[in-house]
PDB file of N, CA and C in Angstrom:
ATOM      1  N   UNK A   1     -80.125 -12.795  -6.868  1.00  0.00           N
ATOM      2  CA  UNK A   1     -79.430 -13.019  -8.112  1.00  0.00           C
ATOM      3  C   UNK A   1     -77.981 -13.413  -7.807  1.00  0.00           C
ATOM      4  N   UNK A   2     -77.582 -14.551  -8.310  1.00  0.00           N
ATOM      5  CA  UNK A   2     -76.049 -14.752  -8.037  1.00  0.00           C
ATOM      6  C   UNK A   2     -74.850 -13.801  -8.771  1.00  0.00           C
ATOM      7  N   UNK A   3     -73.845 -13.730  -8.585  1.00  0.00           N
ATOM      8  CA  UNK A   3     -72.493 -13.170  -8.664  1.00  0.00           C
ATOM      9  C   UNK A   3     -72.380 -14.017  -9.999  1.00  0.00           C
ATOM     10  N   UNK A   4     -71.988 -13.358 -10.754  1.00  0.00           N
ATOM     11  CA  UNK A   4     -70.835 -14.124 -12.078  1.00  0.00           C
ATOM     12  C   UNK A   4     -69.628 -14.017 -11.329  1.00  0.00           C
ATOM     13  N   UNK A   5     -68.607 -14.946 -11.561  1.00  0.00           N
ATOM     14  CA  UNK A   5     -67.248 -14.840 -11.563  1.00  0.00           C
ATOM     15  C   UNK A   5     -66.273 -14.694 -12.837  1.00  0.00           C
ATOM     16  N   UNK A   6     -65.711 -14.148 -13.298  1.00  0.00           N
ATOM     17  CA  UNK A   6     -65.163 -14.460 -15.027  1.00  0.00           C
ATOM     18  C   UNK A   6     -63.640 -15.232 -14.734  1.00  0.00           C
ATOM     19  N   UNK A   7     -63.862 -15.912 -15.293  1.00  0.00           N
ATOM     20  CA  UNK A   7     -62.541 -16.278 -15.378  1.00  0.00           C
ATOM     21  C   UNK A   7     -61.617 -16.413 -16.785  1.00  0.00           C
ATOM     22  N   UNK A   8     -60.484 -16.131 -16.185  1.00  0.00           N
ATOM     23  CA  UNK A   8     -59.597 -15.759 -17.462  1.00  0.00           C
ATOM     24  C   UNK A   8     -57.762 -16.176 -17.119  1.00  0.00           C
ATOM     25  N   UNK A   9     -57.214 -16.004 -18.173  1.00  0.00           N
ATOM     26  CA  UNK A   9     -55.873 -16.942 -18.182  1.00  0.00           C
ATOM     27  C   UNK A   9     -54.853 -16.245 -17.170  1.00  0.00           C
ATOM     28  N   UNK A  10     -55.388 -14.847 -16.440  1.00  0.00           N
ATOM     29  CA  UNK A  10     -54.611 -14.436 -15.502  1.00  0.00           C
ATOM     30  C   UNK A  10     -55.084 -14.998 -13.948  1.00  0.00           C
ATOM     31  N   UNK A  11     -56.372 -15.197 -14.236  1.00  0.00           N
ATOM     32  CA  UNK A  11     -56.588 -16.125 -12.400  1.00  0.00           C
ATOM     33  C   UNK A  11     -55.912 -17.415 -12.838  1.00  0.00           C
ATOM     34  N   UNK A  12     -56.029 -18.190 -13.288  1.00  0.00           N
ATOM     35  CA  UNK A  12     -55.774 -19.391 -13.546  1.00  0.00           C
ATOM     36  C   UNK A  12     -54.327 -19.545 -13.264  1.00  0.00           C
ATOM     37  N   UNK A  13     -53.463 -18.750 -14.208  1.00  0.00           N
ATOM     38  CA  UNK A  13     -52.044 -18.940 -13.868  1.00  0.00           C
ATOM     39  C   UNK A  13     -51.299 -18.065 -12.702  1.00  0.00           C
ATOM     40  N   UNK A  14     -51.834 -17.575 -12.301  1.00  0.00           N
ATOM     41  CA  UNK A  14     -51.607 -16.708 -10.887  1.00  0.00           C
ATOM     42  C   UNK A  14     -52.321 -17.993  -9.719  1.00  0.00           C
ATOM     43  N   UNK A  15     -53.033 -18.761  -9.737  1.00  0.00           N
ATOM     44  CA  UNK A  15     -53.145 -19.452  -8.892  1.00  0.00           C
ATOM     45  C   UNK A  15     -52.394 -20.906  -9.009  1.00  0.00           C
ATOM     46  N   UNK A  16     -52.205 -21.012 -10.752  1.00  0.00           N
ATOM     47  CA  UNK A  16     -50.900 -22.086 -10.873  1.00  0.00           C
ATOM     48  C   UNK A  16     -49.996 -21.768 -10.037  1.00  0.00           C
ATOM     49  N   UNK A  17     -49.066 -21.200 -10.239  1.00  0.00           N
ATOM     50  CA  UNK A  17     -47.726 -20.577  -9.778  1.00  0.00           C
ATOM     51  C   UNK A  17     -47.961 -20.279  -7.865  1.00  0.00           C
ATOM     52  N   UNK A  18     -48.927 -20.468  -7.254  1.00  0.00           N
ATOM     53  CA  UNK A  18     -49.293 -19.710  -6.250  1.00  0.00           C
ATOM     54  C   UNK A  18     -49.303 -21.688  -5.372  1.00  0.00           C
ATOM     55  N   UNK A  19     -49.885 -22.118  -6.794  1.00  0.00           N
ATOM     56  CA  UNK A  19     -50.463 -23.417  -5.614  1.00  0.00           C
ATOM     57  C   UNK A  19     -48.850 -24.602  -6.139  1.00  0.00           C
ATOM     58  N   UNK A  20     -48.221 -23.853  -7.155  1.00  0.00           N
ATOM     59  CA  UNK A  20     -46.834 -24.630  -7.007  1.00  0.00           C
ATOM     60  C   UNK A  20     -45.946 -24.208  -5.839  1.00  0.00           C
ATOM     61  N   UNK A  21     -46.256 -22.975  -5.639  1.00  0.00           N
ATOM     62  CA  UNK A  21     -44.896 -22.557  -4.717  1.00  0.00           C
ATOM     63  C   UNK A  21     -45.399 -23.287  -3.590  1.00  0.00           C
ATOM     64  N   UNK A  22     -46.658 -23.084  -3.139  1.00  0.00           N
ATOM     65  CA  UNK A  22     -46.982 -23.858  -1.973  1.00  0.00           C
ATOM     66  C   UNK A  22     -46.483 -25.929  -1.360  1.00  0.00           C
ATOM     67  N   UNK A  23     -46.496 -26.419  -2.505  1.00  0.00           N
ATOM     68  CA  UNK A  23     -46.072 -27.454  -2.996  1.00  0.00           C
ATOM     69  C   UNK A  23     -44.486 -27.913  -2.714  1.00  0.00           C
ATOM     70  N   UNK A  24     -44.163 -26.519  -2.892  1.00  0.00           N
ATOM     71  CA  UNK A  24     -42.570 -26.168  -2.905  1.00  0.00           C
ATOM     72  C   UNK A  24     -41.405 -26.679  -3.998  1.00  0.00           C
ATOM     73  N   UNK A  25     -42.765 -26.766  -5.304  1.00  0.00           N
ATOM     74  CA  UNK A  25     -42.081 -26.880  -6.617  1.00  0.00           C
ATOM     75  C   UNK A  25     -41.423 -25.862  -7.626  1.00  0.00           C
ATOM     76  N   UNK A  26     -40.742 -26.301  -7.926  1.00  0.00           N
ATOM     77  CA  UNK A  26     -40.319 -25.036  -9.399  1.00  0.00           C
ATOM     78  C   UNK A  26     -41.077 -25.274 -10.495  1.00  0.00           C
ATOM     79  N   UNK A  27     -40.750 -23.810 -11.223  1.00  0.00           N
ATOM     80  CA  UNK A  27     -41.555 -24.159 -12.618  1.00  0.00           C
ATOM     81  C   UNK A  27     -40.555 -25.625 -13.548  1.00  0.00           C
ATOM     82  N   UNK A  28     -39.666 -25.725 -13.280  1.00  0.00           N
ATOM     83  CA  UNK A  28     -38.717 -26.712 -14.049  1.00  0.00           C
ATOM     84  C   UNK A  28     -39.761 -28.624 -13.606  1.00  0.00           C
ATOM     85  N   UNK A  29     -39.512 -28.350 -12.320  1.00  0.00           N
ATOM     86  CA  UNK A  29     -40.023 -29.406 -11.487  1.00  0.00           C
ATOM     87  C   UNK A  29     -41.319 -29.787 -12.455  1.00  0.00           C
ATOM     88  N   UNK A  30     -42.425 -28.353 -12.476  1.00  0.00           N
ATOM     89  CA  UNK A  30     -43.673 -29.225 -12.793  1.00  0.00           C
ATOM     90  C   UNK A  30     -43.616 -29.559 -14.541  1.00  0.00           C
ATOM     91  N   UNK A  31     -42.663 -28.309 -14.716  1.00  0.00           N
ATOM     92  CA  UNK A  31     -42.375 -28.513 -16.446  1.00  0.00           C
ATOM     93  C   UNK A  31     -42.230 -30.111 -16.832  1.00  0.00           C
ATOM     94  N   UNK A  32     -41.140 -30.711 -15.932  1.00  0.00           N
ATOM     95  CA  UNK A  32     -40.092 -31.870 -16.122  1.00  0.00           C
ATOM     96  C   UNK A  32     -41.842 -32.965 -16.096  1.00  0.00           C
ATOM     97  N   UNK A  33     -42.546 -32.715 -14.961  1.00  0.00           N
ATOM     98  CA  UNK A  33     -43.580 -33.918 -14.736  1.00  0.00           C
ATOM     99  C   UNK A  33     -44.724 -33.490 -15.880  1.00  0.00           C
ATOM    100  N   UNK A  34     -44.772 -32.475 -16.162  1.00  0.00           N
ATOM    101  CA  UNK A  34     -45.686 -32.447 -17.517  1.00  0.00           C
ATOM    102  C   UNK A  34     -44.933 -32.960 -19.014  1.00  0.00           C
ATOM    103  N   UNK A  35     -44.041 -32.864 -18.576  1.00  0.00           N
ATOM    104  CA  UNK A  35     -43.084 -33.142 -20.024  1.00  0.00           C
ATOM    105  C   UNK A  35     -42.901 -31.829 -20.904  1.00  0.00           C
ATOM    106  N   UNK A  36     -42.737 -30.611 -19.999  1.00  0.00           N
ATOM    107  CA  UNK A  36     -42.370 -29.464 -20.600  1.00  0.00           C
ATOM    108  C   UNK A  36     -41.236 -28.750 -20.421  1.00  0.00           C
ATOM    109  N   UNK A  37     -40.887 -27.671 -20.621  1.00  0.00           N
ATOM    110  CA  UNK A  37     -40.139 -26.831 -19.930  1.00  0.00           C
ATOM    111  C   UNK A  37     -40.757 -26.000 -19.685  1.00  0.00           C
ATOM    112  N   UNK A  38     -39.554 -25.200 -18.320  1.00  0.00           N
ATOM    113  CA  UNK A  38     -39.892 -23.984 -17.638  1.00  0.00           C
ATOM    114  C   UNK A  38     -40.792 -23.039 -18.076  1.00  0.00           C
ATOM    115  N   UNK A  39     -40.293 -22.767 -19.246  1.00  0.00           N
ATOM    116  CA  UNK A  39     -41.358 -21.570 -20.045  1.00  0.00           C
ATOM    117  C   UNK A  39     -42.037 -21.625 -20.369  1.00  0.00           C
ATOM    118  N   UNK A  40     -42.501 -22.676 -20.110  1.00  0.00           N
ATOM    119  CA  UNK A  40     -43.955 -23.295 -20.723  1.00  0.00           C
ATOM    120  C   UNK A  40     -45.184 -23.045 -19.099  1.00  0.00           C
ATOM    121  N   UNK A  41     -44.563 -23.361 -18.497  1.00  0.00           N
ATOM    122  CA  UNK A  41     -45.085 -23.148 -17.144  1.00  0.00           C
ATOM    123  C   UNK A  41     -44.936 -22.057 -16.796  1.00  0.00           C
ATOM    124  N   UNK A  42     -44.133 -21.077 -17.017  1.00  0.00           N
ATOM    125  CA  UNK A  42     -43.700 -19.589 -16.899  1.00  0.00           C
ATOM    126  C   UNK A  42     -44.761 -18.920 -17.874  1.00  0.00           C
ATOM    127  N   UNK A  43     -44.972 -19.594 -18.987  1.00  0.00           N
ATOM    128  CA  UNK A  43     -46.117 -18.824 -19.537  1.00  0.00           C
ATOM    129  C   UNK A  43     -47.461 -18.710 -19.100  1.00  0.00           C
ATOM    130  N   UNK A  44     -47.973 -20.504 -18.681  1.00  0.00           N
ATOM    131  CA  UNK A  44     -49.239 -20.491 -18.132  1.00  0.00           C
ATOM    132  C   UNK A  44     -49.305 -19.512 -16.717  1.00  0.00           C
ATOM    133  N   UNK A  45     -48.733 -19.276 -15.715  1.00  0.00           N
ATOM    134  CA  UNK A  45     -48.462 -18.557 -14.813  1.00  0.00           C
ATOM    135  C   UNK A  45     -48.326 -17.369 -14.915  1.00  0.00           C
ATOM    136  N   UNK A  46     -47.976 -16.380 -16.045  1.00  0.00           N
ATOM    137  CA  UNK A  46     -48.587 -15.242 -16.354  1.00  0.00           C
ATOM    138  C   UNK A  46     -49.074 -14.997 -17.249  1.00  0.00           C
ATOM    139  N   UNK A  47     -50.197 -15.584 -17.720  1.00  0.00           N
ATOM    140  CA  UNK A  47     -51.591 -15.364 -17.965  1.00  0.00           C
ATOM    141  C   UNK A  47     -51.208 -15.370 -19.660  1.00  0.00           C
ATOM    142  N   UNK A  48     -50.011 -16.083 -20.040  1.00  0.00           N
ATOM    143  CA  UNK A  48     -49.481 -15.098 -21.486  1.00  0.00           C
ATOM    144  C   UNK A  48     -50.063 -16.763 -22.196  1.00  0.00           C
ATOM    145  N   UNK A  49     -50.487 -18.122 -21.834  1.00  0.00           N
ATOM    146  CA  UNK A  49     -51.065 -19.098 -22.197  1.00  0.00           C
ATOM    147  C   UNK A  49     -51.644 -20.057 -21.424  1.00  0.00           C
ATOM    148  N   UNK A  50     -52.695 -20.904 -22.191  1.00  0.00           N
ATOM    149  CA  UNK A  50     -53.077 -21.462 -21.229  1.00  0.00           C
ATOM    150  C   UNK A  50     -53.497 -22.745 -21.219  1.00  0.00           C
ATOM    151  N   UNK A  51     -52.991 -23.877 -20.165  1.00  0.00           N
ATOM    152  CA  UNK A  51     -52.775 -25.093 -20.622  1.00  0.00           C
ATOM    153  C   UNK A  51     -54.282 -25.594 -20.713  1.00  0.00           C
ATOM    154  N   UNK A  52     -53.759 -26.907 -22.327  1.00  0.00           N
ATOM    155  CA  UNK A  52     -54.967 -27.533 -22.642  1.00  0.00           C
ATOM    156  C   UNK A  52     -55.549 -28.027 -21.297  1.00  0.00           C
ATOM    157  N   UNK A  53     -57.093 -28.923 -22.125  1.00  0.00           N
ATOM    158  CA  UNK A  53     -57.386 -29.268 -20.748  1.00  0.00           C
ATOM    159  C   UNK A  53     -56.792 -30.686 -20.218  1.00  0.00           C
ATOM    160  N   UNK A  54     -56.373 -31.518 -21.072  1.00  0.00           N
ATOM    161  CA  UNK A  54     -55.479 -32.904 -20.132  1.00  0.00           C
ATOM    162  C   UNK A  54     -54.887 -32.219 -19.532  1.00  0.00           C
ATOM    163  N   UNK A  55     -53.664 -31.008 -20.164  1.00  0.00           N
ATOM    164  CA  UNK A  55     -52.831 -30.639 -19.248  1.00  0.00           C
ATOM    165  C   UNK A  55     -53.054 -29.882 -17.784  1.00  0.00           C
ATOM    166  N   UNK A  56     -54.604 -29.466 -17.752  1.00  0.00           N
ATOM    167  CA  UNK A  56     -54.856 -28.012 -16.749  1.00  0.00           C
ATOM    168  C   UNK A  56     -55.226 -29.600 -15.946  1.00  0.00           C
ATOM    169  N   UNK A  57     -56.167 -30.776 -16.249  1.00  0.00           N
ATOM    170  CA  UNK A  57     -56.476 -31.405 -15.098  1.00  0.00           C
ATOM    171  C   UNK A  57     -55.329 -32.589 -14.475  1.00  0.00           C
ATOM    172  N   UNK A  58     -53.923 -32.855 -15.499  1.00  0.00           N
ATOM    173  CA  UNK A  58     -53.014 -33.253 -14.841  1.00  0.00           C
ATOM    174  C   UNK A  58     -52.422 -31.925 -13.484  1.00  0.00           C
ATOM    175  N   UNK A  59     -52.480 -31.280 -13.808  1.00  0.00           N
ATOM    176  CA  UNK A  59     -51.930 -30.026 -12.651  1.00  0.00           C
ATOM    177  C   UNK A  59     -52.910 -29.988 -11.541  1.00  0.00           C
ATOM    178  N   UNK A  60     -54.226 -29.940 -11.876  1.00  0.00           N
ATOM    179  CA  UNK A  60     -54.582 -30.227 -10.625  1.00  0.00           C
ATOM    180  C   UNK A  60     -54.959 -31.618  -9.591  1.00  0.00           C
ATOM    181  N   UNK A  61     -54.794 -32.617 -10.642  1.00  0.00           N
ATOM    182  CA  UNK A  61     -54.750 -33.691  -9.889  1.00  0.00           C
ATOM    183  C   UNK A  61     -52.978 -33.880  -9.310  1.00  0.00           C
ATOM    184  N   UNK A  62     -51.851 -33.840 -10.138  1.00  0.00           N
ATOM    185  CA  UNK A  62     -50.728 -33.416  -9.230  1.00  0.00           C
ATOM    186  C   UNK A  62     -50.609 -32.527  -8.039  1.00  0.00           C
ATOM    187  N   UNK A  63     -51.474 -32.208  -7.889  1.00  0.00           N
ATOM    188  CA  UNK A  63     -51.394 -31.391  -6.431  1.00  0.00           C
ATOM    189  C   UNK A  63     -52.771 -31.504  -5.211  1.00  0.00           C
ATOM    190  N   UNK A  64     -53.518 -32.527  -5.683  1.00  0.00           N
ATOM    191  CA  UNK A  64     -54.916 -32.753  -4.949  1.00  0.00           C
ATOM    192  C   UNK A  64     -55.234 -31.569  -5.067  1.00  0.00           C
ATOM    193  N   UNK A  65     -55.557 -31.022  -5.837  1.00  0.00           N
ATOM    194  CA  UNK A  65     -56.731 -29.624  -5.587  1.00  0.00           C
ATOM    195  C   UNK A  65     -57.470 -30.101  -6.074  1.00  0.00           C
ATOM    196  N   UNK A  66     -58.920 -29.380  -6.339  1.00  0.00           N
ATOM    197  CA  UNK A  66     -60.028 -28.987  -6.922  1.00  0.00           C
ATOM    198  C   UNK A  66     -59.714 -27.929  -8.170  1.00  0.00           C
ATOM    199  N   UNK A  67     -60.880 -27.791  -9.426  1.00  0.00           N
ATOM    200  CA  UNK A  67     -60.677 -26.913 -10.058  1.00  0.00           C
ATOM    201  C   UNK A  67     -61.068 -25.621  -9.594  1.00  0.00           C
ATOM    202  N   UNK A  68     -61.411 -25.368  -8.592  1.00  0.00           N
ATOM    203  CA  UNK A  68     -62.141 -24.086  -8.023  1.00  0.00           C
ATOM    204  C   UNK A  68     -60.736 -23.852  -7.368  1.00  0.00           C
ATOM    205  N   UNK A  69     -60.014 -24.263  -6.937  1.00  0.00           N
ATOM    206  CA  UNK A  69     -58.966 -23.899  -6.358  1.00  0.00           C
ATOM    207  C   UNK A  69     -57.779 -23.114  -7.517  1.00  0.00           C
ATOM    208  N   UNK A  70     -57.979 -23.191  -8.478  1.00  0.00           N
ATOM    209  CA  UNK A  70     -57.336 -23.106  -9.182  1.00  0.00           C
ATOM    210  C   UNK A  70     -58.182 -21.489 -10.478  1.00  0.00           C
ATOM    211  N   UNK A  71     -59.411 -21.622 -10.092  1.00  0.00           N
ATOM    212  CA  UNK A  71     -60.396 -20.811 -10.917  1.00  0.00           C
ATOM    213  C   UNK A  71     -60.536 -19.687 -10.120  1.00  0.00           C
ATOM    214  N   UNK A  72     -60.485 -19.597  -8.568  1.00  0.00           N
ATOM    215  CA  UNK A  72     -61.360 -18.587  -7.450  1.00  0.00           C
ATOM    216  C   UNK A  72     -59.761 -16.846  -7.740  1.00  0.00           C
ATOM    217  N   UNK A  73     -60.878 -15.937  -7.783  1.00  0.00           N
ATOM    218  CA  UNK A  73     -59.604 -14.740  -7.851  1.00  0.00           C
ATOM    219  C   UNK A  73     -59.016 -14.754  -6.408  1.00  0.00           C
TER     220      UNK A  73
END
Protein backbone atom coordinates (compact mmCIF):
# COMPACT_ATOMS: atom_id res chain seq x y z
CA UNK A 1 0.00 0.00 0.00
CA UNK A 2 1.57 3.37 -0.77
CA UNK A 3 2.28 6.35 1.72
CA UNK A 4 -0.09 9.44 1.33
CA UNK A 5 1.87 12.56 1.58
CA UNK A 6 -0.49 15.70 2.59
CA UNK A 7 0.39 18.60 1.55
CA UNK A 8 -0.38 21.90 2.88
CA UNK A 9 0.55 25.77 2.75
CA UNK A 10 3.28 25.14 5.44
CA UNK A 11 5.47 22.57 3.21
CA UNK A 12 5.04 24.58 0.31
CA UNK A 13 6.19 27.87 1.75
CA UNK A 14 8.89 26.47 3.94
CA UNK A 15 10.34 25.01 0.84
CA UNK A 16 9.66 28.45 -1.05
CA UNK A 17 11.79 30.41 1.22
CA UNK A 18 14.31 27.37 1.55
CA UNK A 19 14.75 27.03 -2.35
CA UNK A 20 15.03 31.09 -2.51
CA UNK A 21 17.71 31.33 -0.06
CA UNK A 22 19.50 28.71 -1.93
CA UNK A 23 19.24 30.84 -5.13
CA UNK A 24 20.61 33.54 -2.96
CA UNK A 25 17.48 35.67 -3.42
CA UNK A 26 15.48 37.88 -1.11
CA UNK A 27 11.97 37.89 -0.51
CA UNK A 28 12.02 41.60 -2.18
CA UNK A 29 14.07 40.10 -5.19
CA UNK A 30 11.41 37.38 -5.96
CA UNK A 31 8.53 39.83 -4.83
CA UNK A 32 10.03 42.55 -7.47
CA UNK A 33 10.08 39.45 -10.40
CA UNK A 34 6.58 38.36 -9.48
CA UNK A 35 5.39 41.84 -9.39
CA UNK A 36 4.82 41.77 -5.65
CA UNK A 37 6.10 42.79 -2.53
CA UNK A 38 8.04 41.35 0.22
CA UNK A 39 5.05 40.43 2.21
CA UNK A 40 3.54 38.87 -0.12
CA UNK A 41 6.34 36.38 -0.37
CA UNK A 42 6.81 36.59 3.42
CA UNK A 43 3.37 35.35 3.58
CA UNK A 44 3.55 32.46 1.10
CA UNK A 45 6.72 31.30 3.09
CA UNK A 46 4.98 30.98 6.29
CA UNK A 47 2.32 29.03 5.41
CA UNK A 48 -0.08 32.25 6.32
CA UNK A 49 -1.01 32.17 2.06
CA UNK A 50 -0.72 30.61 -0.78
CA UNK A 51 0.27 31.54 -4.21
CA UNK A 52 -2.23 31.06 -7.10
CA UNK A 53 -1.32 28.61 -9.46
CA UNK A 54 0.32 30.95 -12.47
CA UNK A 55 1.99 32.34 -9.60
CA UNK A 56 3.23 28.88 -7.67
CA UNK A 57 4.39 27.64 -11.42
CA UNK A 58 6.16 31.04 -12.28
CA UNK A 59 8.31 30.28 -8.94
CA UNK A 60 9.12 27.18 -9.89
CA UNK A 61 10.03 27.61 -13.29
CA UNK A 62 12.21 30.80 -11.96
CA UNK A 63 14.32 28.56 -10.26
CA UNK A 64 14.39 25.22 -12.55
CA UNK A 65 12.81 23.09 -10.00
CA UNK A 66 10.22 20.58 -10.24
CA UNK A 67 6.92 20.76 -8.33
CA UNK A 68 7.95 17.93 -6.05
CA UNK A 69 10.72 19.99 -5.06
CA UNK A 70 8.72 22.37 -3.80
CA UNK A 71 5.72 19.82 -2.36
CA UNK A 72 8.30 16.99 -0.56
CA UNK A 73 8.30 17.72 3.63
Amino acid sequence: MEETQEINAQTIGKNIGRIRQEHGETQQQLGAFLGYGATTIANYESGYRLPDLVTFFRIVQHYGATLEDFTKP
